[in-house]
N, C-alpha and C. Protein backbone atom coordinates (compact mmCIF):
# COMPACT_ATOMS: atom_id res chain seq x y z
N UNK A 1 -9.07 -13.62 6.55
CA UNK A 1 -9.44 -14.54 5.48
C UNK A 1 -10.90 -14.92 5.68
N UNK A 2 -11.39 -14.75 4.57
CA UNK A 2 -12.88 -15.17 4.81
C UNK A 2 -13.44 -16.34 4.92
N UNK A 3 -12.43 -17.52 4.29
CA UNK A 3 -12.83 -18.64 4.62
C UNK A 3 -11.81 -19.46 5.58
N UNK A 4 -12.39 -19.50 6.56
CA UNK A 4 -11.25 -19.75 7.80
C UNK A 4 -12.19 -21.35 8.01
N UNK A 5 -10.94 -21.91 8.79
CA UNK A 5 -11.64 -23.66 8.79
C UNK A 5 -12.55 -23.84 9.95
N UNK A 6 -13.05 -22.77 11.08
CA UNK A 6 -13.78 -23.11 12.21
C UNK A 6 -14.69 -22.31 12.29
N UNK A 7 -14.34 -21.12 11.94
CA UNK A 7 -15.81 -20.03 12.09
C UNK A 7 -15.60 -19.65 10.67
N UNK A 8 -17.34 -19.22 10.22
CA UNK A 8 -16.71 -18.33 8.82
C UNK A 8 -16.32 -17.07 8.75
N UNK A 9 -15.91 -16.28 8.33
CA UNK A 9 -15.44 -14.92 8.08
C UNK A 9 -16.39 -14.10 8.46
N UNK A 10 -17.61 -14.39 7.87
CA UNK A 10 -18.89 -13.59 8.10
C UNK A 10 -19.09 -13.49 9.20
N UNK A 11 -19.04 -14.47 10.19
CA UNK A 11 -19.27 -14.65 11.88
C UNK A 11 -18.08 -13.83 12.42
N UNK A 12 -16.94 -13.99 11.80
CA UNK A 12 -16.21 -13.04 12.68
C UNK A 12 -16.53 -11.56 12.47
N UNK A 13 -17.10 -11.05 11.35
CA UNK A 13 -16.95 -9.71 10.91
C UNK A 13 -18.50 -8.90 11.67
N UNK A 14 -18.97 -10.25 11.73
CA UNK A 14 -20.58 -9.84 12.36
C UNK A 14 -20.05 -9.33 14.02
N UNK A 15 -19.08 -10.41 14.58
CA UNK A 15 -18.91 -10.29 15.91
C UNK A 15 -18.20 -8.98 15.84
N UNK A 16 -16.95 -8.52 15.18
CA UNK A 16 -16.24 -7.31 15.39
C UNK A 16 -17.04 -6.30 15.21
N UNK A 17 -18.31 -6.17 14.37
CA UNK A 17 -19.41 -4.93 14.05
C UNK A 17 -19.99 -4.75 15.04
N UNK A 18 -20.92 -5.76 15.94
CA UNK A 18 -21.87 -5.53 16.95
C UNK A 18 -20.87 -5.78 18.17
N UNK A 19 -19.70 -5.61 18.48
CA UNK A 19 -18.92 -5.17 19.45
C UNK A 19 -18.45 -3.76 19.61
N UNK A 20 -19.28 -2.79 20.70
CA UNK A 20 -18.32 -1.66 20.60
C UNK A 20 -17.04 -1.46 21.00
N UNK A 21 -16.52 -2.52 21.53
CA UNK A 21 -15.32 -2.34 21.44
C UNK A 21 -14.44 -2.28 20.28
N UNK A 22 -14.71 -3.24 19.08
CA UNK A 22 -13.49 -3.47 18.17
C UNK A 22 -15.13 -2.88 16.53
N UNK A 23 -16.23 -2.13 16.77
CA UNK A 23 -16.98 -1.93 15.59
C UNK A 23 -16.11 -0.63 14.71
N UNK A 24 -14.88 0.09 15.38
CA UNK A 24 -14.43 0.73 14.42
C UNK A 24 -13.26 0.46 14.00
N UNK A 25 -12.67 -0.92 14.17
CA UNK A 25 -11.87 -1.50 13.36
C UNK A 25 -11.27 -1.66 12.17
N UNK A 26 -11.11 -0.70 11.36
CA UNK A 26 -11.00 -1.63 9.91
C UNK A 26 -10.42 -2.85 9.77
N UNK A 27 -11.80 -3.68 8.63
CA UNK A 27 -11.92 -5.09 8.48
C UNK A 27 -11.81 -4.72 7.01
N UNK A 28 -10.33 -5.74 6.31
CA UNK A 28 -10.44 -6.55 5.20
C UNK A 28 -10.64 -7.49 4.78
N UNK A 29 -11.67 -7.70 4.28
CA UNK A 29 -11.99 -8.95 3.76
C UNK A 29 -10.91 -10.00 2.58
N UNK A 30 -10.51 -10.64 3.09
CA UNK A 30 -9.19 -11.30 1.72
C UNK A 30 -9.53 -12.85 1.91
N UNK A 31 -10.02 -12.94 0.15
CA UNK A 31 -11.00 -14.14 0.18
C UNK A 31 -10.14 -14.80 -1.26
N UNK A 32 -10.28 -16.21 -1.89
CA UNK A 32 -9.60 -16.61 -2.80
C UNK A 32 -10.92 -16.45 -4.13
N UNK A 33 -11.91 -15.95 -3.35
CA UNK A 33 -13.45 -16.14 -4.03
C UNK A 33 -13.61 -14.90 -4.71
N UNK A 34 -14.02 -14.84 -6.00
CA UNK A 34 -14.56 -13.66 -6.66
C UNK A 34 -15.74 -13.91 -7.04
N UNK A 35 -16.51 -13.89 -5.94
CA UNK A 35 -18.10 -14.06 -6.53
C UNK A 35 -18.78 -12.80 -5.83
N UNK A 36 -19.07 -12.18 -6.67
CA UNK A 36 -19.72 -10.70 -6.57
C UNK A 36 -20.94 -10.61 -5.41
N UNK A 37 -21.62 -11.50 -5.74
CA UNK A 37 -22.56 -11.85 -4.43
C UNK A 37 -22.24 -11.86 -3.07
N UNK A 38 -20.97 -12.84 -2.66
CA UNK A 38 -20.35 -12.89 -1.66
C UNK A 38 -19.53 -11.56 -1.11
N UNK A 39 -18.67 -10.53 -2.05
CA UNK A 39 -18.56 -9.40 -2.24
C UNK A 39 -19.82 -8.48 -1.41
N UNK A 40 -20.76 -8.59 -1.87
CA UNK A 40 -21.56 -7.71 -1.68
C UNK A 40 -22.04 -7.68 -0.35
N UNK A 41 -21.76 -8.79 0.30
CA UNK A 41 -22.47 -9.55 1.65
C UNK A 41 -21.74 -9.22 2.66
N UNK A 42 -19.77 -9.32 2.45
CA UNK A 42 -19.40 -8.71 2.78
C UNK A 42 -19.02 -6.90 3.20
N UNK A 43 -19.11 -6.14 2.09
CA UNK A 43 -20.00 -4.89 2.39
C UNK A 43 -20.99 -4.43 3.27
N UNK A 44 -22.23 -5.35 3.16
CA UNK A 44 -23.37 -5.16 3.66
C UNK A 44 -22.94 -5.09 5.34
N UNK A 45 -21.95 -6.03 5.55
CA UNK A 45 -21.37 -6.68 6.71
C UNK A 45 -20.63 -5.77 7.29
N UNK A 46 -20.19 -4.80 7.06
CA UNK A 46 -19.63 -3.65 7.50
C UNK A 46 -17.93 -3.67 6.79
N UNK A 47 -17.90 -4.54 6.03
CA UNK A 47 -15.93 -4.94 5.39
C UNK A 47 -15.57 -3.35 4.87
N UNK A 48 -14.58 -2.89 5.52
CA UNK A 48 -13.74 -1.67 4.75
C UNK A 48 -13.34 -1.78 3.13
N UNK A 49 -12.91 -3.17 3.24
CA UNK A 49 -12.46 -3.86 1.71
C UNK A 49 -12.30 -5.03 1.37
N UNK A 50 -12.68 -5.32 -0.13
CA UNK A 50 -12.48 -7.07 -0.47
C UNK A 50 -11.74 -7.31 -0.88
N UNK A 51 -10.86 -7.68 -1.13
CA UNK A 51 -9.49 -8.30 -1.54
C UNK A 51 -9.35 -9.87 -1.99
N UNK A 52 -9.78 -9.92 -3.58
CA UNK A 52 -9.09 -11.04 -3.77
C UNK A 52 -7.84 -11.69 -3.92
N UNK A 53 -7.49 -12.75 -3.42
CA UNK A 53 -5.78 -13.34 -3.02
C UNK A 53 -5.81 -14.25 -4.07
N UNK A 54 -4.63 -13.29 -4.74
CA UNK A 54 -3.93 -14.25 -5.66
C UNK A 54 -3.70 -16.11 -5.39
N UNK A 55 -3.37 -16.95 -5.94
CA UNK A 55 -3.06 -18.03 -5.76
C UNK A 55 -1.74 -18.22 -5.63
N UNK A 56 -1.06 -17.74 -7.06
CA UNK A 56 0.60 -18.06 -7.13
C UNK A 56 1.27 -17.01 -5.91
N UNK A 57 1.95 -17.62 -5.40
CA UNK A 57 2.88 -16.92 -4.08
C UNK A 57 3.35 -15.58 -4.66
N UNK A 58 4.03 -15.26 -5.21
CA UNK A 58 4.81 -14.07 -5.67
C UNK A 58 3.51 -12.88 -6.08
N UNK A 59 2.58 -13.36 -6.44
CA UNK A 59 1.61 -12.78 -6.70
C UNK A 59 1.05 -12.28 -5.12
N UNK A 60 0.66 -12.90 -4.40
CA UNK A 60 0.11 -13.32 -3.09
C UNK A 60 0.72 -12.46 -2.49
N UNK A 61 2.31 -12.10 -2.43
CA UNK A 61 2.91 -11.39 -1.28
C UNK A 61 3.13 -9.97 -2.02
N UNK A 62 3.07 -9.86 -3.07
CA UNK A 62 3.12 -8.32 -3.75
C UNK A 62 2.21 -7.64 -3.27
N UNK A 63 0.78 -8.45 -3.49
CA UNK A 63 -0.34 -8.30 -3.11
C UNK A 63 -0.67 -7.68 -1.65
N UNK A 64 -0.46 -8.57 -1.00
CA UNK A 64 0.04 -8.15 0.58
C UNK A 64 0.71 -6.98 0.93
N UNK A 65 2.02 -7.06 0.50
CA UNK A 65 2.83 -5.82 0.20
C UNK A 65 1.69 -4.67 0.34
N UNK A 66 1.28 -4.51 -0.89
CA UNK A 66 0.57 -3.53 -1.36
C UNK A 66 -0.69 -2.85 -0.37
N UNK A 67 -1.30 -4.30 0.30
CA UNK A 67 -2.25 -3.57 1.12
C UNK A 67 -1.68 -2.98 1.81
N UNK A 68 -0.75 -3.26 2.66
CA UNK A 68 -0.19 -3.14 3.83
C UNK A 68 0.39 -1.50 3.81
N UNK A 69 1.06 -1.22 2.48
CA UNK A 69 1.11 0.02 2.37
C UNK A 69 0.10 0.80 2.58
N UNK A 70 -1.39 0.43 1.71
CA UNK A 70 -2.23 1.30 1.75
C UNK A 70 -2.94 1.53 3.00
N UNK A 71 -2.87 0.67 3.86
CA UNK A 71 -3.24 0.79 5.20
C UNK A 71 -2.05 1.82 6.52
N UNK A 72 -0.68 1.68 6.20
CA UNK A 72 -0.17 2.16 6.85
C UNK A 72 0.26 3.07 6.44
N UNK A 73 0.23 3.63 5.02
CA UNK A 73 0.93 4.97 4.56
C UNK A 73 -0.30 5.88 4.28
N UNK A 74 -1.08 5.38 2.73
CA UNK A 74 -2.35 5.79 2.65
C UNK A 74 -3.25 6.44 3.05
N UNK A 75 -3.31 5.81 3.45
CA UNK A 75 -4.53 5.77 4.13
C UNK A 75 -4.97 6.47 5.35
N UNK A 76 -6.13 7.46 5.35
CA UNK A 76 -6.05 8.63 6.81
C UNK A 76 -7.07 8.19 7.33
N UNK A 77 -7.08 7.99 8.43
CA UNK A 77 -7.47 8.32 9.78
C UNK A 77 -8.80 8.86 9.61
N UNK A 78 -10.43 8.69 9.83
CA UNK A 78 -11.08 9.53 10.56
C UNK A 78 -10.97 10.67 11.20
């Protein structure tokens, strides 16, 4: 989540990039924010993907659902 209540998202995504331990991680970004700017920052930031999160729950966990597929079925490998 990109807006987390102690560090921001950005700080974490900065720390997982300039770590070689965890820089080939895939990082999703899942933010409640659709501001294209912020989008873009994340990118710049090294984010695999942005993901805006629904509000209403049922929405929220379909949603989820869905990544989760595309990450574990989907989705290949380097």
């Amino acid at each position: 989540d990109m807006n987390l209540p102690k560090i921001a998202g950005s700080e974490v995504l900065r720390r997982i990039r300039s770590d070689e331990r965890t820089n080939h991680i895939p990082v999703v970004s899942l933010t409640d924010s659709c501001n294209e700017g912020e989008r873009a920052k994340y990118y710049d930031l090294g984010a695999n993907s942005y993901i805006e999160k629904p509000v209403e729950v049922p929405k929220f966990i379909k949603a989820l659902s869905e990544v989760g597929f595309y990450w574990a079925v989907l989705n290949k490998a380097p």
